[in-house]
C-alpha atoms as a PDB file:
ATOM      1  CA  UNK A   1      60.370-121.512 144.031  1.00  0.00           C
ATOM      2  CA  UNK A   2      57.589-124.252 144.226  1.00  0.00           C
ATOM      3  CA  UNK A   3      58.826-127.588 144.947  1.00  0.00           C
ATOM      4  CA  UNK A   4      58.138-130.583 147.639  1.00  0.00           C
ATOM      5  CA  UNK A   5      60.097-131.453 150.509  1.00  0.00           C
ATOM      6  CA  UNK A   6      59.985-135.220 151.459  1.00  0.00           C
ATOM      7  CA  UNK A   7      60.917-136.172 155.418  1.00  0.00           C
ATOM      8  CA  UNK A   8      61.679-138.517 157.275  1.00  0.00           C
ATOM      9  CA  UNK A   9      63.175-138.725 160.957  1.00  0.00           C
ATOM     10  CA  UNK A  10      66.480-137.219 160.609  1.00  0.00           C
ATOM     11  CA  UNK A  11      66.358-134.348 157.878  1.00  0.00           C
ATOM     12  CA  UNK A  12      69.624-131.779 156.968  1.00  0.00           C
ATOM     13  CA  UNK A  13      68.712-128.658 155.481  1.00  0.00           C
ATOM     14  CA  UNK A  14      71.751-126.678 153.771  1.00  0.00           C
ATOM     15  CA  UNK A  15      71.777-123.772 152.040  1.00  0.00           C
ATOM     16  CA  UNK A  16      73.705-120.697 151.095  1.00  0.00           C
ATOM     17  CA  UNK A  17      73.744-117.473 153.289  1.00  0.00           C
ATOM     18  CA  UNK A  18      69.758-115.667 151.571  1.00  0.00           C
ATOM     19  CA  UNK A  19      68.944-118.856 150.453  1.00  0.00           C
ATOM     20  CA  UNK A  20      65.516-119.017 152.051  1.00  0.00           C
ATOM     21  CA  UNK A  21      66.411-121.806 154.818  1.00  0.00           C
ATOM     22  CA  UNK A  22      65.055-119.423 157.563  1.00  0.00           C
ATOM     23  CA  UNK A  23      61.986-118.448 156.055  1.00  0.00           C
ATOM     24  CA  UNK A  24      61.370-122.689 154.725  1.00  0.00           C
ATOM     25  CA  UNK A  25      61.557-123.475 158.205  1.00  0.00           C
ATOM     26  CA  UNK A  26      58.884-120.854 159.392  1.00  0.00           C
ATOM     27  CA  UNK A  27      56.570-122.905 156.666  1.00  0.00           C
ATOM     28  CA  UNK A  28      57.461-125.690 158.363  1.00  0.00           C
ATOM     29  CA  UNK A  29      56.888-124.611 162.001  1.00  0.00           C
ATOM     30  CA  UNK A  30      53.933-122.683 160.828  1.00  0.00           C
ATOM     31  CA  UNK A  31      51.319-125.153 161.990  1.00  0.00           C
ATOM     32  CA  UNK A  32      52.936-124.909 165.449  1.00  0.00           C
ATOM     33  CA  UNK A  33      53.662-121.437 165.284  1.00  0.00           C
ATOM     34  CA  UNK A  34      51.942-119.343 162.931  1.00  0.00           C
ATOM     35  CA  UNK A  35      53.422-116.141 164.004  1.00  0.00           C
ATOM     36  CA  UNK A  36      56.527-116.178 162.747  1.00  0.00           C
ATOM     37  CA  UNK A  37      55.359-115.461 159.158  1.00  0.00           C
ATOM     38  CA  UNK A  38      53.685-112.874 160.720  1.00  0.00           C
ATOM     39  CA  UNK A  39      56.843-111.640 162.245  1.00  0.00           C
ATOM     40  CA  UNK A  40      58.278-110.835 158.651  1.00  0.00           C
ATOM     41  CA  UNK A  41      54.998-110.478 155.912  1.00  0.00           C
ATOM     42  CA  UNK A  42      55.928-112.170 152.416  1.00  0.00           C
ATOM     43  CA  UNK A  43      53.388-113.461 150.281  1.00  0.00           C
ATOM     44  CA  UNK A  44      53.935-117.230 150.953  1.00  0.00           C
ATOM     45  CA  UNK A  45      51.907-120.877 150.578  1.00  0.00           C
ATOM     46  CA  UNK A  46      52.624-124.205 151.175  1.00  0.00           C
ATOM     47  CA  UNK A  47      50.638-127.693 151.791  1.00  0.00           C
ATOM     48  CA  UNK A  48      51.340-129.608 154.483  1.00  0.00           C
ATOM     49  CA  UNK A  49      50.484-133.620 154.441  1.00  0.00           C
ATOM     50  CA  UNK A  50      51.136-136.314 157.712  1.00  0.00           C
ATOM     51  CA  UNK A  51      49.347-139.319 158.670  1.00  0.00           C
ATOM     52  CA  UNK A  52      46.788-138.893 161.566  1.00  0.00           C
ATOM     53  CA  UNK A  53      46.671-142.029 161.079  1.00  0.00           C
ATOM     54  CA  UNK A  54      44.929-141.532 157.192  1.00  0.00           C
ATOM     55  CA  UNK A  55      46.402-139.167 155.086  1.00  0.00           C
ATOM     56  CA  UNK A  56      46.069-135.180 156.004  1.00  0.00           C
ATOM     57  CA  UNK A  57      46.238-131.915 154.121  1.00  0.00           C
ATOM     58  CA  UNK A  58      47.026-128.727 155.494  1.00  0.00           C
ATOM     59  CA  UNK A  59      46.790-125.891 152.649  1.00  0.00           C
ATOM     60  CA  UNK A  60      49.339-122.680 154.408  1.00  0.00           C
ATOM     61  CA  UNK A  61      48.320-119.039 152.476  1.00  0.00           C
ATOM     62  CA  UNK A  62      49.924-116.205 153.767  1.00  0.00           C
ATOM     63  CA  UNK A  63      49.410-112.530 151.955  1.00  0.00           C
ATOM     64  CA  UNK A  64      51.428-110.069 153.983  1.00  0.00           C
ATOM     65  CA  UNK A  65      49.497-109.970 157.294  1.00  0.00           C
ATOM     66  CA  UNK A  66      46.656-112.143 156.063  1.00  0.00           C
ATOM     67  CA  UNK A  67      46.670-116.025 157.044  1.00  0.00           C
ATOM     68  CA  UNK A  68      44.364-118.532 156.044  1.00  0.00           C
ATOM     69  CA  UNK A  69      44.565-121.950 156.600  1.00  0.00           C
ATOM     70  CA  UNK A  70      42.319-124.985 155.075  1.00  0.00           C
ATOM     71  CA  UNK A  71      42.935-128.471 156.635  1.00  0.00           C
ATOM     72  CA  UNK A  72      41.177-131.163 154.244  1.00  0.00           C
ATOM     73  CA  UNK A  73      39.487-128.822 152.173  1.00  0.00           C
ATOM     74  CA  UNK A  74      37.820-126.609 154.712  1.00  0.00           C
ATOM     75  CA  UNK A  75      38.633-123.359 155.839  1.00  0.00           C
ATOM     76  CA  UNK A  76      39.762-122.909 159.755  1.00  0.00           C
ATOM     77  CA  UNK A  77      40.518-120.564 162.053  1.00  0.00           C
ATOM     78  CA  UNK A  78      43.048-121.518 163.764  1.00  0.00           C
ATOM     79  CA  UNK A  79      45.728-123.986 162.726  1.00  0.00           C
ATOM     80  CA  UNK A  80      45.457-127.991 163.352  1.00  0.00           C
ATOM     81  CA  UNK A  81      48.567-128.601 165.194  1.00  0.00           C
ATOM     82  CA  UNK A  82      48.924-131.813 164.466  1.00  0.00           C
ATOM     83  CA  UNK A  83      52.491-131.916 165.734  1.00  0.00           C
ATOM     84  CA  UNK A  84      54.484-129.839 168.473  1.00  0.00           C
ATOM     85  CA  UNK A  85      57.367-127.825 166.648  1.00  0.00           C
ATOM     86  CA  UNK A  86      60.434-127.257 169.388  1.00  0.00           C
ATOM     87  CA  UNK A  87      62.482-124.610 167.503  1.00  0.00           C
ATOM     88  CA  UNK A  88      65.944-123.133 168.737  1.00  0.00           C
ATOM     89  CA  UNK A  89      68.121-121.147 166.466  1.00  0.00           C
ATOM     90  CA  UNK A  90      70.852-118.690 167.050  1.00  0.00           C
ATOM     91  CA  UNK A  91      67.920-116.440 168.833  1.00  0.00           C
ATOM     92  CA  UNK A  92      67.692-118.817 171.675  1.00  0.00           C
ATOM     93  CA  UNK A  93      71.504-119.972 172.369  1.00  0.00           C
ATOM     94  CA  UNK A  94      73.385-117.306 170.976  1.00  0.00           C
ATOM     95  CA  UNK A  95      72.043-114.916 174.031  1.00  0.00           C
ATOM     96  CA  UNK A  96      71.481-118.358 176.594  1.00  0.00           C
ATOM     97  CA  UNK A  97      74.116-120.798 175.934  1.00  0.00           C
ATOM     98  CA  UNK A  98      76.983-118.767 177.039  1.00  0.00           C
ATOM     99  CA  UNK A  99      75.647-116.815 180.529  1.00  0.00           C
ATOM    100  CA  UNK A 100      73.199-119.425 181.341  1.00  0.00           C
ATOM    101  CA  UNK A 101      74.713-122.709 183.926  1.00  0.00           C
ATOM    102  CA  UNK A 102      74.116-125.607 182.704  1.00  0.00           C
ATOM    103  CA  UNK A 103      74.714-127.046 185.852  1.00  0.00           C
ATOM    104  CA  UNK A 104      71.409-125.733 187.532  1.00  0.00           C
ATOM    105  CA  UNK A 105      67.787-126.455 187.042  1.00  0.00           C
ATOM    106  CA  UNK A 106      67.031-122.359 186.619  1.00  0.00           C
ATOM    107  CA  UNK A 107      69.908-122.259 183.805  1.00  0.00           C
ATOM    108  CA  UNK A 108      68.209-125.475 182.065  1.00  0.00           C
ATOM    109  CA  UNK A 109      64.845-124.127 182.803  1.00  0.00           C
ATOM    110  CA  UNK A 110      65.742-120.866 181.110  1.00  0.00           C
ATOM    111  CA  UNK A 111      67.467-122.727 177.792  1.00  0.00           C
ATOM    112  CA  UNK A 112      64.313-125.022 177.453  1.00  0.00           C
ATOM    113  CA  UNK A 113      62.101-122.289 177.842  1.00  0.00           C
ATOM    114  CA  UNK A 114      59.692-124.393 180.478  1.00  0.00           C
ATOM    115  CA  UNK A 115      59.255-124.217 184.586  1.00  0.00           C
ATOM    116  CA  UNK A 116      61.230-125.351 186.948  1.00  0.00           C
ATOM    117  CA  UNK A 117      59.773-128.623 187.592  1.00  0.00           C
ATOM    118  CA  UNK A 118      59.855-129.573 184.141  1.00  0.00           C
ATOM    119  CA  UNK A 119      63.207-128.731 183.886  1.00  0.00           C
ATOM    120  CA  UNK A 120      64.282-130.934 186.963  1.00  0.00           C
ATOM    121  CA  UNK A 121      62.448-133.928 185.525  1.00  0.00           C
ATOM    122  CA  UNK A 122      64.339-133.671 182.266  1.00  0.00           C
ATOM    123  CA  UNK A 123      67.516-133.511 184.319  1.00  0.00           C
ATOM    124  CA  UNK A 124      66.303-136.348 186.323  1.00  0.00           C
ATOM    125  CA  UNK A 125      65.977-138.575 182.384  1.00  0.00           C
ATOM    126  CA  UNK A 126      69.016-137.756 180.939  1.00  0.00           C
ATOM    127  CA  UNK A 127      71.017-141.075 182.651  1.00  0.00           C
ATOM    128  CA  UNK A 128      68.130-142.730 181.642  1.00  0.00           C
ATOM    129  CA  UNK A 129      67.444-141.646 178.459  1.00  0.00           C
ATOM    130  CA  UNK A 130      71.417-141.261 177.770  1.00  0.00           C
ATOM    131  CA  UNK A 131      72.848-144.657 179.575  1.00  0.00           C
ATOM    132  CA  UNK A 132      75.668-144.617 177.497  1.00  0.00           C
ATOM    133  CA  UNK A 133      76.662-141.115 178.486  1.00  0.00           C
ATOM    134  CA  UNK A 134      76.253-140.596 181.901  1.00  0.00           C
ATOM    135  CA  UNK A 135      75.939-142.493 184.999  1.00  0.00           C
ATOM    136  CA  UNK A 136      73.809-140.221 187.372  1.00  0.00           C
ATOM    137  CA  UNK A 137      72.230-137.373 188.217  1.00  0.00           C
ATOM    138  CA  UNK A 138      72.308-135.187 191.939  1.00  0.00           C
ATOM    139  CA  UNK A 139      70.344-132.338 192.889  1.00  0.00           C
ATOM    140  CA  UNK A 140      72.207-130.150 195.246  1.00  0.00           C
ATOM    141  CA  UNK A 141      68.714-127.344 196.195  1.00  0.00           C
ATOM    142  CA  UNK A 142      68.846-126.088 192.535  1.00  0.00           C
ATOM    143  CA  UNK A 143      72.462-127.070 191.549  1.00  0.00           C
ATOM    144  CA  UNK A 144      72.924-130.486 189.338  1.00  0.00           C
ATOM    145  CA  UNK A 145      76.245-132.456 189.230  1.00  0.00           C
ATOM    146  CA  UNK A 146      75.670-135.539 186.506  1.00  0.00           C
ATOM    147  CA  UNK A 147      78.632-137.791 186.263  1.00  0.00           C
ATOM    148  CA  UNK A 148      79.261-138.778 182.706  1.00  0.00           C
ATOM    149  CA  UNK A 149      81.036-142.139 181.810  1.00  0.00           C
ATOM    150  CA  UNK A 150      84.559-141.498 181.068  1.00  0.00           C
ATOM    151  CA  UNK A 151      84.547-143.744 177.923  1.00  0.00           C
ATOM    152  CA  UNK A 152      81.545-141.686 176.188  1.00  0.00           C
ATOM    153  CA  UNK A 153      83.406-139.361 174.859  1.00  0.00           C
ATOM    154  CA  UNK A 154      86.763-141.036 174.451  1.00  0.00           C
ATOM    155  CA  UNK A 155      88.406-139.095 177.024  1.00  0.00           C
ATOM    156  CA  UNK A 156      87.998-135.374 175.398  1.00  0.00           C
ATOM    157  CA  UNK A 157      86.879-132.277 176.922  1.00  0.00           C
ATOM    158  CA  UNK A 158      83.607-131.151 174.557  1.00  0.00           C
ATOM    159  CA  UNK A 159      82.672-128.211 177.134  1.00  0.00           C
ATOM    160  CA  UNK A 160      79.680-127.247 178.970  1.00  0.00           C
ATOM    161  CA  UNK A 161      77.998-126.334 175.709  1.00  0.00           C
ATOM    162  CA  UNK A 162      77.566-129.580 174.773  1.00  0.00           C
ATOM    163  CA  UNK A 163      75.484-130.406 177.526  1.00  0.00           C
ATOM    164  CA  UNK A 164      72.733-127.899 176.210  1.00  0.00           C
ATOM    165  CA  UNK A 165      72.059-130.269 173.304  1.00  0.00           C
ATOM    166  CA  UNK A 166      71.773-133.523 175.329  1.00  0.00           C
ATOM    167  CA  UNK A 167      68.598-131.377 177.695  1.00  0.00           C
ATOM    168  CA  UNK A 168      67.673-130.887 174.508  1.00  0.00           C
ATOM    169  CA  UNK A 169      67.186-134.301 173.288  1.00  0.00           C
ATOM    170  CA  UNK A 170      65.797-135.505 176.341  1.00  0.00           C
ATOM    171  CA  UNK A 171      63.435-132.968 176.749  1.00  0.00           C
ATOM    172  CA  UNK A 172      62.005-133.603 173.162  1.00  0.00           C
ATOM    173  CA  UNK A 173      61.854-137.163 173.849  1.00  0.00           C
ATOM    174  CA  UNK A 174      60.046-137.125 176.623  1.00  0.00           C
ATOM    175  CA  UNK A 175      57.799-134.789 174.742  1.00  0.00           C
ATOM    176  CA  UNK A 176      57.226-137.030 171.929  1.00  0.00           C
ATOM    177  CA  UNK A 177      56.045-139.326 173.927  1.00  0.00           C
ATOM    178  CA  UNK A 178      52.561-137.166 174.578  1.00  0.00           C
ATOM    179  CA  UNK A 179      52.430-136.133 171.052  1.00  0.00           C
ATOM    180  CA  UNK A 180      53.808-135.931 167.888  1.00  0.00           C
ATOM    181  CA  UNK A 181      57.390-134.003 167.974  1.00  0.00           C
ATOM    182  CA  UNK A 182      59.186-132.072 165.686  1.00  0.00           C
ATOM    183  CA  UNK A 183      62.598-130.881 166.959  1.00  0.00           C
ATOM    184  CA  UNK A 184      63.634-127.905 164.262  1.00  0.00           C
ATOM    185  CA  UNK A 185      67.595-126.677 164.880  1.00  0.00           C
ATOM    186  CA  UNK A 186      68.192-123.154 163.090  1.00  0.00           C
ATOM    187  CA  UNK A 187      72.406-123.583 162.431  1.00  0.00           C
ATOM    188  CA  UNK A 188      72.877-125.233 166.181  1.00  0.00           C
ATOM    189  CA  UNK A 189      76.407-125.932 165.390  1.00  0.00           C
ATOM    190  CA  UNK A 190      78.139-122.619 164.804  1.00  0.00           C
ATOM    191  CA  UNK A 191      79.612-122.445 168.060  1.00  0.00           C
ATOM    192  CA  UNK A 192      81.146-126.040 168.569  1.00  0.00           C
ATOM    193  CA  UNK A 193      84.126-127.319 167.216  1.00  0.00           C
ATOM    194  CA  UNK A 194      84.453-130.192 164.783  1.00  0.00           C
ATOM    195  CA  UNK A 195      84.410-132.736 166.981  1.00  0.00           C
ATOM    196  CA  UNK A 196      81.716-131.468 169.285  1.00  0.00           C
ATOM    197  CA  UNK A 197      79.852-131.611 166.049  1.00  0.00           C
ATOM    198  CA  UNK A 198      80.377-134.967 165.506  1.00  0.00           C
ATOM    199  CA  UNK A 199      78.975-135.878 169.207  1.00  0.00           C
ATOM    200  CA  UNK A 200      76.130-133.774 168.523  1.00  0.00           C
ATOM    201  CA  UNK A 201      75.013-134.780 165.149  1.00  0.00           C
ATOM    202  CA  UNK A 202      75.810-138.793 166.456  1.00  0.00           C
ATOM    203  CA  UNK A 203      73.749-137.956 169.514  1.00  0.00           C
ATOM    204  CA  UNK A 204      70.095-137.561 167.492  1.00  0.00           C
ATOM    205  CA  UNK A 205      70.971-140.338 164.983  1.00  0.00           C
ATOM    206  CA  UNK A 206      70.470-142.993 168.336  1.00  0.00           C
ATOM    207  CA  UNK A 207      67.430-144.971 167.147  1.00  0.00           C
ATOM    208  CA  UNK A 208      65.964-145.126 170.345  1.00  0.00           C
ATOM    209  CA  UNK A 209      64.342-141.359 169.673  1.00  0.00           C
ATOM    210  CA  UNK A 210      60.796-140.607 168.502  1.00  0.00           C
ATOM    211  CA  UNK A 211      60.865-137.341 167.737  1.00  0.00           C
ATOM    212  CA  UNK A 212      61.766-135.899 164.417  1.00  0.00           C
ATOM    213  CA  UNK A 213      64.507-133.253 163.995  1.00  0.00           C
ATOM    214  CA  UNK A 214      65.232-131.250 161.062  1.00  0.00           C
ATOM    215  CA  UNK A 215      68.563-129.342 160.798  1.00  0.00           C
ATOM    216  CA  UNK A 216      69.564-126.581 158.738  1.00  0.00           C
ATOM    217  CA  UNK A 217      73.286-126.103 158.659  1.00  0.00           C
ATOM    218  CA  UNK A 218      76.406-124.680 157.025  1.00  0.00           C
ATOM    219  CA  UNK A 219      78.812-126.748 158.843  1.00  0.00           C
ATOM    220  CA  UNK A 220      81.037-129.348 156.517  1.00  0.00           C
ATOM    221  CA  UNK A 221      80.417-131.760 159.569  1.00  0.00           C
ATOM    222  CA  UNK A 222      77.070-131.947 158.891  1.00  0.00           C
ATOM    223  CA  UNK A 223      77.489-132.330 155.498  1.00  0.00           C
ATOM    224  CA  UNK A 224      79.680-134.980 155.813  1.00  0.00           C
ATOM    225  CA  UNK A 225      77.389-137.254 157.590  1.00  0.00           C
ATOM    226  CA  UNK A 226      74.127-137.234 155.185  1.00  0.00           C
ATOM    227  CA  UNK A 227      74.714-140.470 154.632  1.00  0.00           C
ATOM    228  CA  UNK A 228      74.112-141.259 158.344  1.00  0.00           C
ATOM    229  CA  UNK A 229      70.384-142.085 158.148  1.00  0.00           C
ATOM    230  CA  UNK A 230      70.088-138.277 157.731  1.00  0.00           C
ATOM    231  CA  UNK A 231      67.516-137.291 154.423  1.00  0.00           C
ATOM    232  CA  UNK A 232      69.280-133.994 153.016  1.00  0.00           C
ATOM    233  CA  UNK A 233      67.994-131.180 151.369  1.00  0.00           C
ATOM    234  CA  UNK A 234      69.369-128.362 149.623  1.00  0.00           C
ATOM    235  CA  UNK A 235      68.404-124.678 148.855  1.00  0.00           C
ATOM    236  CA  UNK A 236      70.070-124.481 145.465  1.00  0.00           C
ATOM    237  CA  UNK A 237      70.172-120.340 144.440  1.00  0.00           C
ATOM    238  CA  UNK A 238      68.006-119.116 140.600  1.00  0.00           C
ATOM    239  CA  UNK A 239      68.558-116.362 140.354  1.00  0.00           C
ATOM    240  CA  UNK A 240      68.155-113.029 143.087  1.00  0.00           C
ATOM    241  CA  UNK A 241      66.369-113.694 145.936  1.00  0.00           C
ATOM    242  CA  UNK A 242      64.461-117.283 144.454  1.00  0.00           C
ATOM    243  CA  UNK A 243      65.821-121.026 145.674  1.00  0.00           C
ATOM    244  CA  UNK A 244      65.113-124.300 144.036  1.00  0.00           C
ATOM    245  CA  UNK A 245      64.365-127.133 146.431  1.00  0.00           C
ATOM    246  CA  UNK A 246      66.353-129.864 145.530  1.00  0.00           C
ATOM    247  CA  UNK A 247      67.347-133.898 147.430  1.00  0.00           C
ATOM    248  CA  UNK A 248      68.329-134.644 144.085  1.00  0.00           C
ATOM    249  CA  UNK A 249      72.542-136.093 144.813  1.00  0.00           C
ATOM    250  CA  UNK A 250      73.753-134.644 141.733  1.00  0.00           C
ATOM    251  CA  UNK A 251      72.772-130.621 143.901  1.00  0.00           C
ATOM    252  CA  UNK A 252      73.803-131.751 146.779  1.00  0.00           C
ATOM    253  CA  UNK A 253      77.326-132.921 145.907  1.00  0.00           C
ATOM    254  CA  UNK A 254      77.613-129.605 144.267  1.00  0.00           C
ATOM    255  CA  UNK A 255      76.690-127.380 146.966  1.00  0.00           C
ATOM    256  CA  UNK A 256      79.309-129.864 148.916  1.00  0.00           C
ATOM    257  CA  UNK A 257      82.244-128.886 146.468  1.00  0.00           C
ATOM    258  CA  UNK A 258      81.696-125.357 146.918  1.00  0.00           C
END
């Protein structure tokens, strides 16, 4: 259903199972990545406004397989990516995460989707991005060992797949430092624990990031740390197949109790 989605650095997303999370974030990625509405026709629009740095207005039409985009009135082509989208959902861990080694610049490579080199130099950031979580970094040919600090996670095992998410953070920081930088998580948490949740979610609320993430999640974690500097949003269900966005506290404490 129509409605307007404010954000701001850290944004939560929840939403019922068919509640149209998936399909908002393809809106939301589609100046970025336009085919995934193509991927899965629906008659769809949206307007898109940032600050480049005056005011900006992206107009999103999509009818089936037709796409038409007008940027500040006019009509174009192609869209005006004015931000990078970095998108991973359960189609890029669920197959990676668990076969990939996180201990190698191929396996990181792979998870990031990027070369080899780019991999190692994210690899080579994450003590200095992440000084509070690990100490160093060595390159063994194409196998990593980093040394984390035995106080950053007070003394429990997380497991490997934790690392995943701090490449992750360092890679779109370093990114957002060329250009704009939209990190977009598609339920990252299903396969961690509760308190590997925690870590994660208290990993991108560090204020030393630029980039902007927005999170869509069922996990009570999550839930329970809106009020975290995170902006939340919720898909509230009218009726079959149509969702109400809502920020409104009054929805979201609802969708909490149930």
């Amino acid at each position: 259903m129509p409605g307007t989605l404010q954000l701001s650095k850290l944004n939560l997303l929840f939403g019922m199972n068919d509640s149209g999370k998936t399909r908002l974030l393809h809106l939301l990625r589609s100046l970025s990545s336009p085919h995934l509405l193509m991927e899965n026709p629906a008659d769809l629009s949206c307007a898109i406004t940032w600050f480049d740095p005056e005011l900006r207005k992206a107009l999103v039409d999509v009818r089936g397989r037709w796409l038409e985009y007008r940027v500040d009135g006019r009509r174009v082509a192609l869209p005006p990516r004015p931000y990078r989208v970095l998108s991973f959902g359960p189609e890029s861990y669920d197959r990676r995460i668990f076969r990939l080694k996180a201990s190698s610049v191929p396996g990181v490579a792979e998870f990031l989707g990027v070369d080899s080199w780019t991999a190692r130099t994210v690899i080579a950031n994450m003590p200095i991005l992440l000084p509070d979580v690990m100490s160093d970094v060595a390159f063994y040919g194409d196998d990593v060992k980093v040394s984390f600090r035995k106080e950053a996670f007070g003394g429990q095992e997380l497991g490997p797949v934790v690392v995943w998410f701090y490449a992750l953070a360092v890679f779109a920081e370093l990114q957002a430092r060329v250009e704009p930088t939209i990190l977009v998580l598609d339920e990252p948490l299903v396969h961690l624990h509760a308190v590997a949740q925690r870590y994660v979610l208290k990993l991108f609320e560090s204020t030393t990031w630029t980039f902007q993430i927005i999170l869509a999640e069922h996990s009570l974690t999550a839930y329970e740390r809106r009020h975290h500097g995170w902006s939340a949003t919720v898909l509230v269900p009218e009726g079959e197949h149509q969702s109400r966005i809502s920020q409104e506290d009054a929805d979201l404490e609802r969708i909490g109790g149930g």
